[in-house]
N, C-alpha and C. Protein backbone atom coordinates (compact mmCIF):
# COMPACT_ATOMS: atom_id res chain seq x y z
N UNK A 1 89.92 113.45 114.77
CA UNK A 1 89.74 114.36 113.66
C UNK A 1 88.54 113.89 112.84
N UNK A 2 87.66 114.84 112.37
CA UNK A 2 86.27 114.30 111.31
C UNK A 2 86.34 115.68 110.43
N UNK A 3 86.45 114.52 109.24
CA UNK A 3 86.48 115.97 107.77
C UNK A 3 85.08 115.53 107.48
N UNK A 4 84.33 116.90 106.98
CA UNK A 4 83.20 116.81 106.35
C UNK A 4 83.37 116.98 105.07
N UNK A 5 82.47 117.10 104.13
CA UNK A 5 82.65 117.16 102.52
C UNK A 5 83.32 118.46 102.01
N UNK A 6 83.71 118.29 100.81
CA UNK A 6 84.58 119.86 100.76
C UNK A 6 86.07 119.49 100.13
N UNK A 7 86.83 119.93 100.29
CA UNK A 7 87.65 119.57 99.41
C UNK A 7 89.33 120.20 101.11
N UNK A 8 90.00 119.13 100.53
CA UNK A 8 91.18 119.10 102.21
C UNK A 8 92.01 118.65 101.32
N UNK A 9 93.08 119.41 101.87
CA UNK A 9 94.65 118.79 101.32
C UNK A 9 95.41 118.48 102.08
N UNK A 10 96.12 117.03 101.86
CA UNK A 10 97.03 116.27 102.94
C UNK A 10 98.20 117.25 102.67
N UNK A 11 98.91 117.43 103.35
CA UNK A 11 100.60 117.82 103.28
C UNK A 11 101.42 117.63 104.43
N UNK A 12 102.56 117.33 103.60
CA UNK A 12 103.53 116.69 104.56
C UNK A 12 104.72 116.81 103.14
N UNK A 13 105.92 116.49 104.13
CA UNK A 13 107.63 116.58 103.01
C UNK A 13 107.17 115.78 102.66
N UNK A 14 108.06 115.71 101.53
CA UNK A 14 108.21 113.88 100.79
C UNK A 14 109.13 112.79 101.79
N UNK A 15 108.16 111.91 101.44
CA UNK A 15 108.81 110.57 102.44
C UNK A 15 107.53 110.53 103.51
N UNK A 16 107.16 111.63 103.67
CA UNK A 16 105.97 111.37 105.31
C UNK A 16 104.90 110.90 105.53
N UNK A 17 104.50 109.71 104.23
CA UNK A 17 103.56 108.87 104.50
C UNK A 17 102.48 109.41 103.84
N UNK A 18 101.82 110.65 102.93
CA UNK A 18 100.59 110.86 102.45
C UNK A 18 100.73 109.54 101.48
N UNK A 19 101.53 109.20 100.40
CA UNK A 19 100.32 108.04 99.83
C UNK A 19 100.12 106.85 100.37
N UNK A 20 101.15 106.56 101.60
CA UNK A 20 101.02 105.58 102.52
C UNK A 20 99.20 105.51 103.27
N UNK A 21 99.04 107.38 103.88
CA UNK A 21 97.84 107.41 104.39
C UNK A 21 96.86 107.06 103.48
N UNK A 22 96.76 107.38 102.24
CA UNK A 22 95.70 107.96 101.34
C UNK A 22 95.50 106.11 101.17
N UNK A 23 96.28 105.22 100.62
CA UNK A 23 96.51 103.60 100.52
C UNK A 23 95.38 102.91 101.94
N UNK A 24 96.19 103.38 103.00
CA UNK A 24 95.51 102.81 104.25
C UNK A 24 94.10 103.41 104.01
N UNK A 25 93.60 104.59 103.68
CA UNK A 25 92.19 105.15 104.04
C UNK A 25 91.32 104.07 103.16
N UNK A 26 91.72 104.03 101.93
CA UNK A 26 91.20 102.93 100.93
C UNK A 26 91.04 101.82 100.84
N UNK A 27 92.07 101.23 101.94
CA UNK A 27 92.17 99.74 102.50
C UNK A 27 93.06 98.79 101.42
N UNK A 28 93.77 99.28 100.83
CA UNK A 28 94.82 99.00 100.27
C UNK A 28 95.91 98.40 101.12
N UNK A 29 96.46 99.53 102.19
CA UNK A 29 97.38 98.90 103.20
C UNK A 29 96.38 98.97 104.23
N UNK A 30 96.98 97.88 105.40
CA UNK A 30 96.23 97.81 106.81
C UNK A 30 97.53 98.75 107.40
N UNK A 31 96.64 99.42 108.28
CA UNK A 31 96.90 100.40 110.14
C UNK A 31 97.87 100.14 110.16
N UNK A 32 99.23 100.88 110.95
CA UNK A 32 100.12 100.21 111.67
C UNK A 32 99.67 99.87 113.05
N UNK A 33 99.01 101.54 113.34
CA UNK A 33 98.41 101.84 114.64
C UNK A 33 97.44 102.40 114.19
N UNK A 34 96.15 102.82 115.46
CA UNK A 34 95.21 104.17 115.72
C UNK A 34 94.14 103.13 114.55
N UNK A 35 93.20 103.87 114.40
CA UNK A 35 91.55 103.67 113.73
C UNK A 35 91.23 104.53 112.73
N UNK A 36 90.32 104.41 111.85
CA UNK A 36 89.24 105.27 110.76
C UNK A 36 88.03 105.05 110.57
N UNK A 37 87.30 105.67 110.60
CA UNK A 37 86.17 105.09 109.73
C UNK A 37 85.91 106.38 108.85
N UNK A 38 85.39 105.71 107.36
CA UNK A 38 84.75 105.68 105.96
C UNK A 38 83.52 105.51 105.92
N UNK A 39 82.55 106.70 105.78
CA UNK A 39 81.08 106.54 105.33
C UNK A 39 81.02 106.92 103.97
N UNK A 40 80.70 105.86 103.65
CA UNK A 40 79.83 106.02 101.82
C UNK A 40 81.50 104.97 100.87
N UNK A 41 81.15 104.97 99.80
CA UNK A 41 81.81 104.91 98.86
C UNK A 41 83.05 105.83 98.64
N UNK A 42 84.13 105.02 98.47
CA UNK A 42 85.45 105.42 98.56
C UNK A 42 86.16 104.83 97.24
N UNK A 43 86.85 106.04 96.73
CA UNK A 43 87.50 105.89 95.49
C UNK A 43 89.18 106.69 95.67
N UNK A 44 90.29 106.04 95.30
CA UNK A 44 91.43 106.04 95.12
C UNK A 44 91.86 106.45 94.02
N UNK A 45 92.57 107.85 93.85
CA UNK A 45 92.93 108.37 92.34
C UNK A 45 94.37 108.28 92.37
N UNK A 46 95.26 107.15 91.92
CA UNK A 46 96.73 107.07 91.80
C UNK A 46 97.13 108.54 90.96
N UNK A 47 98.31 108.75 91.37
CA UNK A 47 99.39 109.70 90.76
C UNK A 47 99.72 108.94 89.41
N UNK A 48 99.39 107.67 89.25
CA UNK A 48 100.17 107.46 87.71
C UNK A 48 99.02 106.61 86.95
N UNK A 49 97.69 106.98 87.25
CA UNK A 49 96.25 106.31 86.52
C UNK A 49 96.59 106.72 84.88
N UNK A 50 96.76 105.77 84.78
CA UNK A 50 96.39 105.43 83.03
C UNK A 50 95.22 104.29 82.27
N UNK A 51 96.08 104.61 80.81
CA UNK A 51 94.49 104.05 79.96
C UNK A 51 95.34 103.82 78.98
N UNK A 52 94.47 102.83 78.08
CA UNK A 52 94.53 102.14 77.11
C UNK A 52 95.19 103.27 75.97
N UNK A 53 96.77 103.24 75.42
CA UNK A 53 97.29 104.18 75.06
C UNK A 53 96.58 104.50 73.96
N UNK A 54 95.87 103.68 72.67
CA UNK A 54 95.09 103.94 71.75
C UNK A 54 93.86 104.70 71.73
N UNK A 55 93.46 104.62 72.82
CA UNK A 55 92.34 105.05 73.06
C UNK A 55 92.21 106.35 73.19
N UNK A 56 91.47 107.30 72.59
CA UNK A 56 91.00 108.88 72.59
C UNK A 56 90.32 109.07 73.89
N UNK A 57 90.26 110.62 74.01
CA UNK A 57 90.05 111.05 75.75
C UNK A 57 88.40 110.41 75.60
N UNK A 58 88.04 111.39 74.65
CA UNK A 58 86.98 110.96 74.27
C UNK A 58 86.09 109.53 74.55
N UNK A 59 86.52 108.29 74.01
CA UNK A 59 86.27 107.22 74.19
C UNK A 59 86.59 106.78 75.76
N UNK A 60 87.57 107.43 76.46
CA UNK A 60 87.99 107.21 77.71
C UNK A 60 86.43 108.00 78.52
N UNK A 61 86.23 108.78 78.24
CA UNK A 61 85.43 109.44 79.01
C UNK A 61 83.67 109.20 78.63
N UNK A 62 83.74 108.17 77.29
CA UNK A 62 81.88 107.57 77.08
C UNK A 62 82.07 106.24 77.90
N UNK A 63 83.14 105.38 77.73
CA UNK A 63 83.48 104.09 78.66
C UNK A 63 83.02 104.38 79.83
N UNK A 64 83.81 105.40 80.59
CA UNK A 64 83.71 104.93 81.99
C UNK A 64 83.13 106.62 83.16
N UNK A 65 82.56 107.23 82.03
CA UNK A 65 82.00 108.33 82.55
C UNK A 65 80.48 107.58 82.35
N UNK A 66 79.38 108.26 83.64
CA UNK A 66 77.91 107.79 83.63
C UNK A 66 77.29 108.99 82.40
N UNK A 67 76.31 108.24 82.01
CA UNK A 67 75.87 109.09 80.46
C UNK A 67 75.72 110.45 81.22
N UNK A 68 74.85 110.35 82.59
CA UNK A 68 74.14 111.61 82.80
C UNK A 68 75.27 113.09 83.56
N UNK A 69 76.36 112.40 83.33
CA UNK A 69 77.66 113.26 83.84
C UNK A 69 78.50 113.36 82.43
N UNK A 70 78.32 112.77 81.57
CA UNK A 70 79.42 112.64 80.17
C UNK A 70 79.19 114.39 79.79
N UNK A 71 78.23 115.21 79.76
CA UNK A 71 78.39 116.25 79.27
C UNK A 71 78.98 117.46 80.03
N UNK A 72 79.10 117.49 81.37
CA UNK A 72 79.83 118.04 82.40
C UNK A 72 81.12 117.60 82.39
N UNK A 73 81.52 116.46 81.73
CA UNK A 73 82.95 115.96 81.69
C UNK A 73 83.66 116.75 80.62
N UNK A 74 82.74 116.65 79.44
CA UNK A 74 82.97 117.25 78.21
C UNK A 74 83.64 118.86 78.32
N UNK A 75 82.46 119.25 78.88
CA UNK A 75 82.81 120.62 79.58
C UNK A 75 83.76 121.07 79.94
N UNK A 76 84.39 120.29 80.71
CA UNK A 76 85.09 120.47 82.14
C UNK A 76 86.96 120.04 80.52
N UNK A 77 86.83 119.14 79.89
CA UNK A 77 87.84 118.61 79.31
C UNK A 77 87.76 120.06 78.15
N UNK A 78 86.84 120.50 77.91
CA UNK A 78 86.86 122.07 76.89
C UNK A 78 87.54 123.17 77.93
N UNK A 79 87.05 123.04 78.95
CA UNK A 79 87.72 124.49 79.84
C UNK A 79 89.11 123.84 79.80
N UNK A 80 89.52 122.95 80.16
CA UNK A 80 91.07 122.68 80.49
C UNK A 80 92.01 122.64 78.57
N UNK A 81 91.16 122.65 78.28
CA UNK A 81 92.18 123.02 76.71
C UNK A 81 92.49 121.71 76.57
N UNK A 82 91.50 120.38 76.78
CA UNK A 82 92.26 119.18 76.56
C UNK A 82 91.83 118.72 75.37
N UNK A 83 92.64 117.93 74.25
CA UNK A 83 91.77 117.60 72.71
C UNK A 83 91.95 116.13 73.24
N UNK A 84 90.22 115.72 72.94
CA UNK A 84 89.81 114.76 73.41
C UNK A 84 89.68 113.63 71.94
N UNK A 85 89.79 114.54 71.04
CA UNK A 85 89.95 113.32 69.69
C UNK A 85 91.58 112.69 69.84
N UNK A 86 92.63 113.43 70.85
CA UNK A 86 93.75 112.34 70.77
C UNK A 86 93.96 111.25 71.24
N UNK A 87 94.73 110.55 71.29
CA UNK A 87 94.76 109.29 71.72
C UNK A 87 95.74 109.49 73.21
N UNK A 88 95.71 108.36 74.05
CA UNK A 88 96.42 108.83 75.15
C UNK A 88 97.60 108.65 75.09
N UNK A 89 97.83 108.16 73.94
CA UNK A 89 99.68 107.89 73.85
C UNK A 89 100.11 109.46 73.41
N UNK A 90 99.01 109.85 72.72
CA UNK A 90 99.97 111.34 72.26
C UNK A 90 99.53 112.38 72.89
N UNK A 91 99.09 112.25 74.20
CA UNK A 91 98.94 113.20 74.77
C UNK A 91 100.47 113.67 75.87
N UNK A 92 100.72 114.85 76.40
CA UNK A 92 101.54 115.35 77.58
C UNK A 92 101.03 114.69 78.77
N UNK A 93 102.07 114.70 79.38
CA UNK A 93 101.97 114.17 80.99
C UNK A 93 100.88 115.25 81.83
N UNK A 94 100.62 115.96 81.33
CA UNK A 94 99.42 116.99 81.82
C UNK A 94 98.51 116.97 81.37
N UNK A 95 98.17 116.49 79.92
CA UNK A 95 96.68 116.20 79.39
C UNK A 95 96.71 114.68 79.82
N UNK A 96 97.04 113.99 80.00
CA UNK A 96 97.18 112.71 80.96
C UNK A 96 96.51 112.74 81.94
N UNK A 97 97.12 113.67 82.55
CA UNK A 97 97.13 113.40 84.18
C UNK A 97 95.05 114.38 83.88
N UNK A 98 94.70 115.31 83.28
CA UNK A 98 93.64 115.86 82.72
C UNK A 98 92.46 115.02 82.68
N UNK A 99 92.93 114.09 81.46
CA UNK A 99 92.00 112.96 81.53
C UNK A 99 91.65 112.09 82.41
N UNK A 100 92.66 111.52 83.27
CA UNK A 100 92.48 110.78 84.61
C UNK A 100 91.24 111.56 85.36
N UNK A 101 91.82 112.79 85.94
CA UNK A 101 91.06 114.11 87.08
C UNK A 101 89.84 114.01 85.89
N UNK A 102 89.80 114.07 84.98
CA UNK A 102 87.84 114.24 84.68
C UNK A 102 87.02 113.20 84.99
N UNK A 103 88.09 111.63 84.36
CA UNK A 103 87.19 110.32 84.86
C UNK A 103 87.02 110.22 86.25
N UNK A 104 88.11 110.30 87.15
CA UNK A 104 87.54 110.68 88.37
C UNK A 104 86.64 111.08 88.93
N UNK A 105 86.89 112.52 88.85
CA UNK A 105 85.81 113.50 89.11
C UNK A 105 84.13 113.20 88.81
N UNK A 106 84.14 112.93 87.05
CA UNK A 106 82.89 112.99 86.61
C UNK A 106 82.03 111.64 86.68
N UNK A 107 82.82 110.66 87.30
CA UNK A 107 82.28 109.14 87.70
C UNK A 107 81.72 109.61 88.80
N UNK A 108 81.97 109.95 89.95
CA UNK A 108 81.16 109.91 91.23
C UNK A 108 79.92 109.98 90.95
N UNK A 109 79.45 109.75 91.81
CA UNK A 109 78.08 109.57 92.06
C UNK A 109 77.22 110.41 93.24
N UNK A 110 76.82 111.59 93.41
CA UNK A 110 76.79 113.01 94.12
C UNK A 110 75.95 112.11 94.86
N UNK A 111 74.86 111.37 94.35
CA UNK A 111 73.47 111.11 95.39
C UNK A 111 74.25 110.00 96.43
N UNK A 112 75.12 109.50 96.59
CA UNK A 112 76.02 108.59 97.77
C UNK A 112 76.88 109.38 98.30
N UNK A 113 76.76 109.00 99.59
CA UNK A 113 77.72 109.88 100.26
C UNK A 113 79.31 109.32 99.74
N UNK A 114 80.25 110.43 99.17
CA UNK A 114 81.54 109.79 98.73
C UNK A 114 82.78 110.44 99.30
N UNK A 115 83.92 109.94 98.89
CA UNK A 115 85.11 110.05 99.75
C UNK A 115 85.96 109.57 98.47
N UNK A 116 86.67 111.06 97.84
CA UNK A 116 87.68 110.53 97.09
C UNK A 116 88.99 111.74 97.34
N UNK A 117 89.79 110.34 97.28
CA UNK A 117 91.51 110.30 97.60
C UNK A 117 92.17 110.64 96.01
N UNK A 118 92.89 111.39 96.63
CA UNK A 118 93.87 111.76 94.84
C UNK A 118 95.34 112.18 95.69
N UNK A 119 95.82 111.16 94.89
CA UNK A 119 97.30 111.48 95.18
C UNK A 119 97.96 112.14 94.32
N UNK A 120 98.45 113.34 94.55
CA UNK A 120 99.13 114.65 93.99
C UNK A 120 98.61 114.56 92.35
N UNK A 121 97.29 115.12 92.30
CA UNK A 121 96.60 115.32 91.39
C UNK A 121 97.34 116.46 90.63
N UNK A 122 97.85 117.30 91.15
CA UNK A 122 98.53 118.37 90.56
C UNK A 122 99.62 118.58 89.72
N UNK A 123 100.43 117.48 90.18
CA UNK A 123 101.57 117.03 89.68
C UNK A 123 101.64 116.95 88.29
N UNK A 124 102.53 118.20 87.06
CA UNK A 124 102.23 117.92 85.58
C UNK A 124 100.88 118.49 84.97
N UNK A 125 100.16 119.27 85.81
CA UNK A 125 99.30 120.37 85.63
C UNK A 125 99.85 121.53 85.61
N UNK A 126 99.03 122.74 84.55
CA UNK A 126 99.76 123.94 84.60
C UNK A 126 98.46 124.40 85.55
N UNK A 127 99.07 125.86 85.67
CA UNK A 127 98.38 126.36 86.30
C UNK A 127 97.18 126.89 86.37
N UNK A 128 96.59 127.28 85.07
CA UNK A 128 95.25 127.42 84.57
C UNK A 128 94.12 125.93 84.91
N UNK A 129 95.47 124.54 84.87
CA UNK A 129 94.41 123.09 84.99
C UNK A 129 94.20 122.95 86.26
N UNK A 130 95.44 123.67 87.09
CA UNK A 130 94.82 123.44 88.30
C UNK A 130 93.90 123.86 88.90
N UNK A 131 93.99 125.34 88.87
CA UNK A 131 93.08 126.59 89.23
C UNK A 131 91.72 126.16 88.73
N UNK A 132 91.50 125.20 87.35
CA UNK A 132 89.89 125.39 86.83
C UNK A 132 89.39 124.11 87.99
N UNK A 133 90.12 122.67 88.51
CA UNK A 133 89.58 121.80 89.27
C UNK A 133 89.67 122.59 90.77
N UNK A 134 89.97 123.08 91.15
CA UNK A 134 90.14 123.75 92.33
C UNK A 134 88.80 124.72 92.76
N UNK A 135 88.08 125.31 91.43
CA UNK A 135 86.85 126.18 91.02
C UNK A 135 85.92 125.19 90.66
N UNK A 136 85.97 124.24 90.46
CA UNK A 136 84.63 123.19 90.22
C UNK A 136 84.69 122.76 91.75
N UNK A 137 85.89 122.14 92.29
CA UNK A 137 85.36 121.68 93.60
C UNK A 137 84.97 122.63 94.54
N UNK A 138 85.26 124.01 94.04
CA UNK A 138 84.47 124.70 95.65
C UNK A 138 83.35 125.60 95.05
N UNK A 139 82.71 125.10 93.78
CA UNK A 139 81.48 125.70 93.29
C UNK A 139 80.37 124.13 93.09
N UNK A 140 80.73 123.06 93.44
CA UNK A 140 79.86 121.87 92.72
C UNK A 140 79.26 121.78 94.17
N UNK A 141 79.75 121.50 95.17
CA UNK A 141 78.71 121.75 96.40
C UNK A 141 77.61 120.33 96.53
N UNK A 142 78.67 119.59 96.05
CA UNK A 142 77.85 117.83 95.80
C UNK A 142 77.93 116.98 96.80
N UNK A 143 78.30 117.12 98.14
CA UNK A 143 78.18 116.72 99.47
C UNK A 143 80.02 115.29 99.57
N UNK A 144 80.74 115.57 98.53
CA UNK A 144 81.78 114.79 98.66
C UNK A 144 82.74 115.30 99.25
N UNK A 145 83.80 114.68 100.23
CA UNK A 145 84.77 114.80 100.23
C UNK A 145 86.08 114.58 99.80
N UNK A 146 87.03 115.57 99.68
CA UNK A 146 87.78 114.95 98.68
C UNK A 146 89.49 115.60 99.51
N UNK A 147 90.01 114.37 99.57
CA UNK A 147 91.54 114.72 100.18
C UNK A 147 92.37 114.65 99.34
N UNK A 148 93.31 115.63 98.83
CA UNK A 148 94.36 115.73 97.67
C UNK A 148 95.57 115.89 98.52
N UNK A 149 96.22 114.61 98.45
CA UNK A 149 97.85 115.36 98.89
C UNK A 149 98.65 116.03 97.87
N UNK A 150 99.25 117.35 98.23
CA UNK A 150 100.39 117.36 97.37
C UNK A 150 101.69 118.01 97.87
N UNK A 151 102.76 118.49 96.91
CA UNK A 151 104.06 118.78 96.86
C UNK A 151 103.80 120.41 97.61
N UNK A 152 104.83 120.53 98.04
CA UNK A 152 104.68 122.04 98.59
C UNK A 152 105.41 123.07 97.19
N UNK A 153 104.92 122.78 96.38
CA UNK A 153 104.81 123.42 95.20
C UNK A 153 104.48 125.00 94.95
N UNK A 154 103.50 125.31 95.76
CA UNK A 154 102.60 126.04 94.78
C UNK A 154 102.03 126.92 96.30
N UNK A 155 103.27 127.96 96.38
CA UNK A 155 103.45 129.09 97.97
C UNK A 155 101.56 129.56 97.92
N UNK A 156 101.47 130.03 97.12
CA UNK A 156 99.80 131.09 97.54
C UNK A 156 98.72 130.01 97.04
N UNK A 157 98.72 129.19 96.65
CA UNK A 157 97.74 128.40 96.79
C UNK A 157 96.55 127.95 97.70
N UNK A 158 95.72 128.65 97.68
CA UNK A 158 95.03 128.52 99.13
C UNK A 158 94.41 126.93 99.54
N UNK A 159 94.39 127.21 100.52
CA UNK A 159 94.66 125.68 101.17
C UNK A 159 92.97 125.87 102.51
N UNK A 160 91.68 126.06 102.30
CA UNK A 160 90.98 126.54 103.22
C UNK A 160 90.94 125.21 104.64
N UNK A 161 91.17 124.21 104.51
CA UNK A 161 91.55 123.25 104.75
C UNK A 161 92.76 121.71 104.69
N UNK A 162 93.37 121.67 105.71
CA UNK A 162 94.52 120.80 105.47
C UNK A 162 94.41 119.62 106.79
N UNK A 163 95.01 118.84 106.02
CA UNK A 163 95.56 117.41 106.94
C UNK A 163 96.83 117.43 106.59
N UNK A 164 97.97 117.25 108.43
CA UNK A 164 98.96 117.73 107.81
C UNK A 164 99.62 116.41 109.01
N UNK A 165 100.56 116.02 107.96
CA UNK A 165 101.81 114.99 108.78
C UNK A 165 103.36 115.71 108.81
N UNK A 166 103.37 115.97 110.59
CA UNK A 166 104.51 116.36 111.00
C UNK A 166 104.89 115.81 112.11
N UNK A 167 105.95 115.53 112.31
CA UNK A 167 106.54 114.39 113.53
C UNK A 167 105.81 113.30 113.51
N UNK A 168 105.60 112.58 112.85
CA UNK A 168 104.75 111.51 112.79
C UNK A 168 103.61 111.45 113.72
N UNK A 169 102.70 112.93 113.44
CA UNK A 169 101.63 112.66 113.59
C UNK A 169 100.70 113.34 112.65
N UNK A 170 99.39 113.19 112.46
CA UNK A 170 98.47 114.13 111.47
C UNK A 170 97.47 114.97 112.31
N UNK A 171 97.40 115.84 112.08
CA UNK A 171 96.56 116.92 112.56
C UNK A 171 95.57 117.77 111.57
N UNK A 172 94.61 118.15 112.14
CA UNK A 172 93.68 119.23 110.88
C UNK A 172 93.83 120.53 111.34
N UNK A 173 94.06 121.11 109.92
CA UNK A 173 94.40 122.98 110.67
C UNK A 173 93.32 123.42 109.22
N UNK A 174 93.59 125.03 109.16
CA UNK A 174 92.79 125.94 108.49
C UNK A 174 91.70 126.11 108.53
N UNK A 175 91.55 127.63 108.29
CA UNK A 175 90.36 128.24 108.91
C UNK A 175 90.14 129.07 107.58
N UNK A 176 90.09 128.82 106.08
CA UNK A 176 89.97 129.48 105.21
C UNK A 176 90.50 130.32 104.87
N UNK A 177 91.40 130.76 105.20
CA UNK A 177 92.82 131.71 104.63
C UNK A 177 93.74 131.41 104.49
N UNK A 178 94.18 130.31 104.94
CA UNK A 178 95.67 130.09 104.77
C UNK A 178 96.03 129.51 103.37
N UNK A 179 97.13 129.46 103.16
CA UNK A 179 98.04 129.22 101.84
C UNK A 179 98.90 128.20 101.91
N UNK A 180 99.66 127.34 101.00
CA UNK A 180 100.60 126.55 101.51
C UNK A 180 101.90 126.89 102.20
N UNK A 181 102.57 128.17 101.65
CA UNK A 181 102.93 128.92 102.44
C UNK A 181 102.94 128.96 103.89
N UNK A 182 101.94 128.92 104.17
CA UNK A 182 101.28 129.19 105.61
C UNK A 182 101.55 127.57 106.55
N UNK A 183 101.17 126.70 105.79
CA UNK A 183 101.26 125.43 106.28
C UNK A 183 102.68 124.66 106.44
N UNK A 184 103.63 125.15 105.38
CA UNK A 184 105.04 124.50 105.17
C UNK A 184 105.94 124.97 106.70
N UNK A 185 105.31 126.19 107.66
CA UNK A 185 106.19 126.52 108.26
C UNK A 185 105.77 125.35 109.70
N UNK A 186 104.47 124.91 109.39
CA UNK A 186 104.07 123.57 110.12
C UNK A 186 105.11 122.04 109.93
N UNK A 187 105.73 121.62 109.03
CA UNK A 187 106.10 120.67 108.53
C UNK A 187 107.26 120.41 109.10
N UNK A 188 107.61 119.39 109.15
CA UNK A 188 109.22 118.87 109.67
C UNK A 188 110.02 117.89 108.66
C-alpha cells in the first residue's frame, strides 16, 4: 500500500489497533510483523495533547506556532469560534481538543515533505469544528499527508480515502465517494 499526500482516514472497531498503528508509524512502538517506510518528517497528534492549564490559546499558539503561520492559525482559531484570550483550564473538551488541531496543523512545515498522524482528532468536536478542518485540509493543497483515525461516528461523512483494519489486516479503499457509512459495512 503507498498513500500520497491528502488527507486518509484509518478505521477500524475499537480495540483494532489504529492507535497501536498510528504509535508504530511514528516509531513509538516497534513492528510485530511486515515493514514501512516514512519519507519526510513525521509528527504524532495524541487524542489527549495538552498544555500548560494557565496558559491562553493565544500564548499556546505564539510559543509553538512558526511566526510565518501564527496568522493562519489565528484565522483558523476565529472560524472555529475558539476564544483564544482563555486559559486552557477553562476551556471545553472541544475548544481543547481545537487548540491542540491548530498547533498541529499550523506548526508543519509545507516546504518538507510531511506525514502527520492524529488520533481521533474528532473526538469532542462539534460539527461545524469538524467540517471547518476537513475544508482546510482538502483546500490547503500543501503536499502533506495526513492519516486521522476515527470512531465510526459520523454515517455521511465523506471519507474520499481510507485505511481500514479488518481481520487483522489493513487495506486501502475509496475512490472519492464513499462515506463512513460505506466503509463500516467493511469492518469486523
Amino acid at each position: 500500500m503507498s498513500l500520497e499526500a491528502g488527507t486518509h482516514y484509518l478505521l477500524a472497531r475499537n480495540g483494532r489497533g489504529k492507535t497501536t498503528l498510528l504509535k508504530t508509524l511514528v516509531g513509538l512502538l516497534k513492528p510485530l510483523r511486515g515493514r514501512y517506510e516514512l519519507h519526510g518528517a513525521c509528527q504524532f497528534v495524541s487524542d489527549d495533547l495538552g498544555f500548560d492549564p494557565e496558559l491562553s490559546a493565544r500564548l499556546v499558539f505564539s510559543s509553538l506556532i512558526p511566526k510565518a503561520r501564527r496568522a493562519e492559525a489565528f484565522a483558523m482559531a476565529e472560524r472555529l469560534e475558539l476564544d483564544v484570550k482563555k486559559s486552557f483550564s477553562q476551556l471545553s473538551l472541544g475548544n481543547r481538543k481545537k487548540v491542540g488541531l491548530v498547533v498541529a496543523e499550523f506548526n508543519i512545515d509545507p516546504a518538507k515533505a510531511n506525514v502527520v498522524l492524529f488520533d481521533e482528532p474528532f473526538t469532542g468536536l462539534d460539527a461545524p469544528a469538524r467540517e471547518a478542518f476537513q475544508e482546510h485540509w482538502e483546500q490547503c493543497g500543501d503536499g502533506v499527508l495526513r492519516l486521522l483515525s476515527c470512531h465510526p461516528d459520523f454515517d455521511d461523512m465523506e471519507m474520499p480515502s481510507a485505511v481500514v483494519i479488518s481481520d487483522e489486516k489493513i487495506f486501502h479503499g475509496g475512490d472519492g465517494t464513499r462515506t463512513w457509512r460505506d466503509f463500516r459495512k467493511m469492518l469486523n
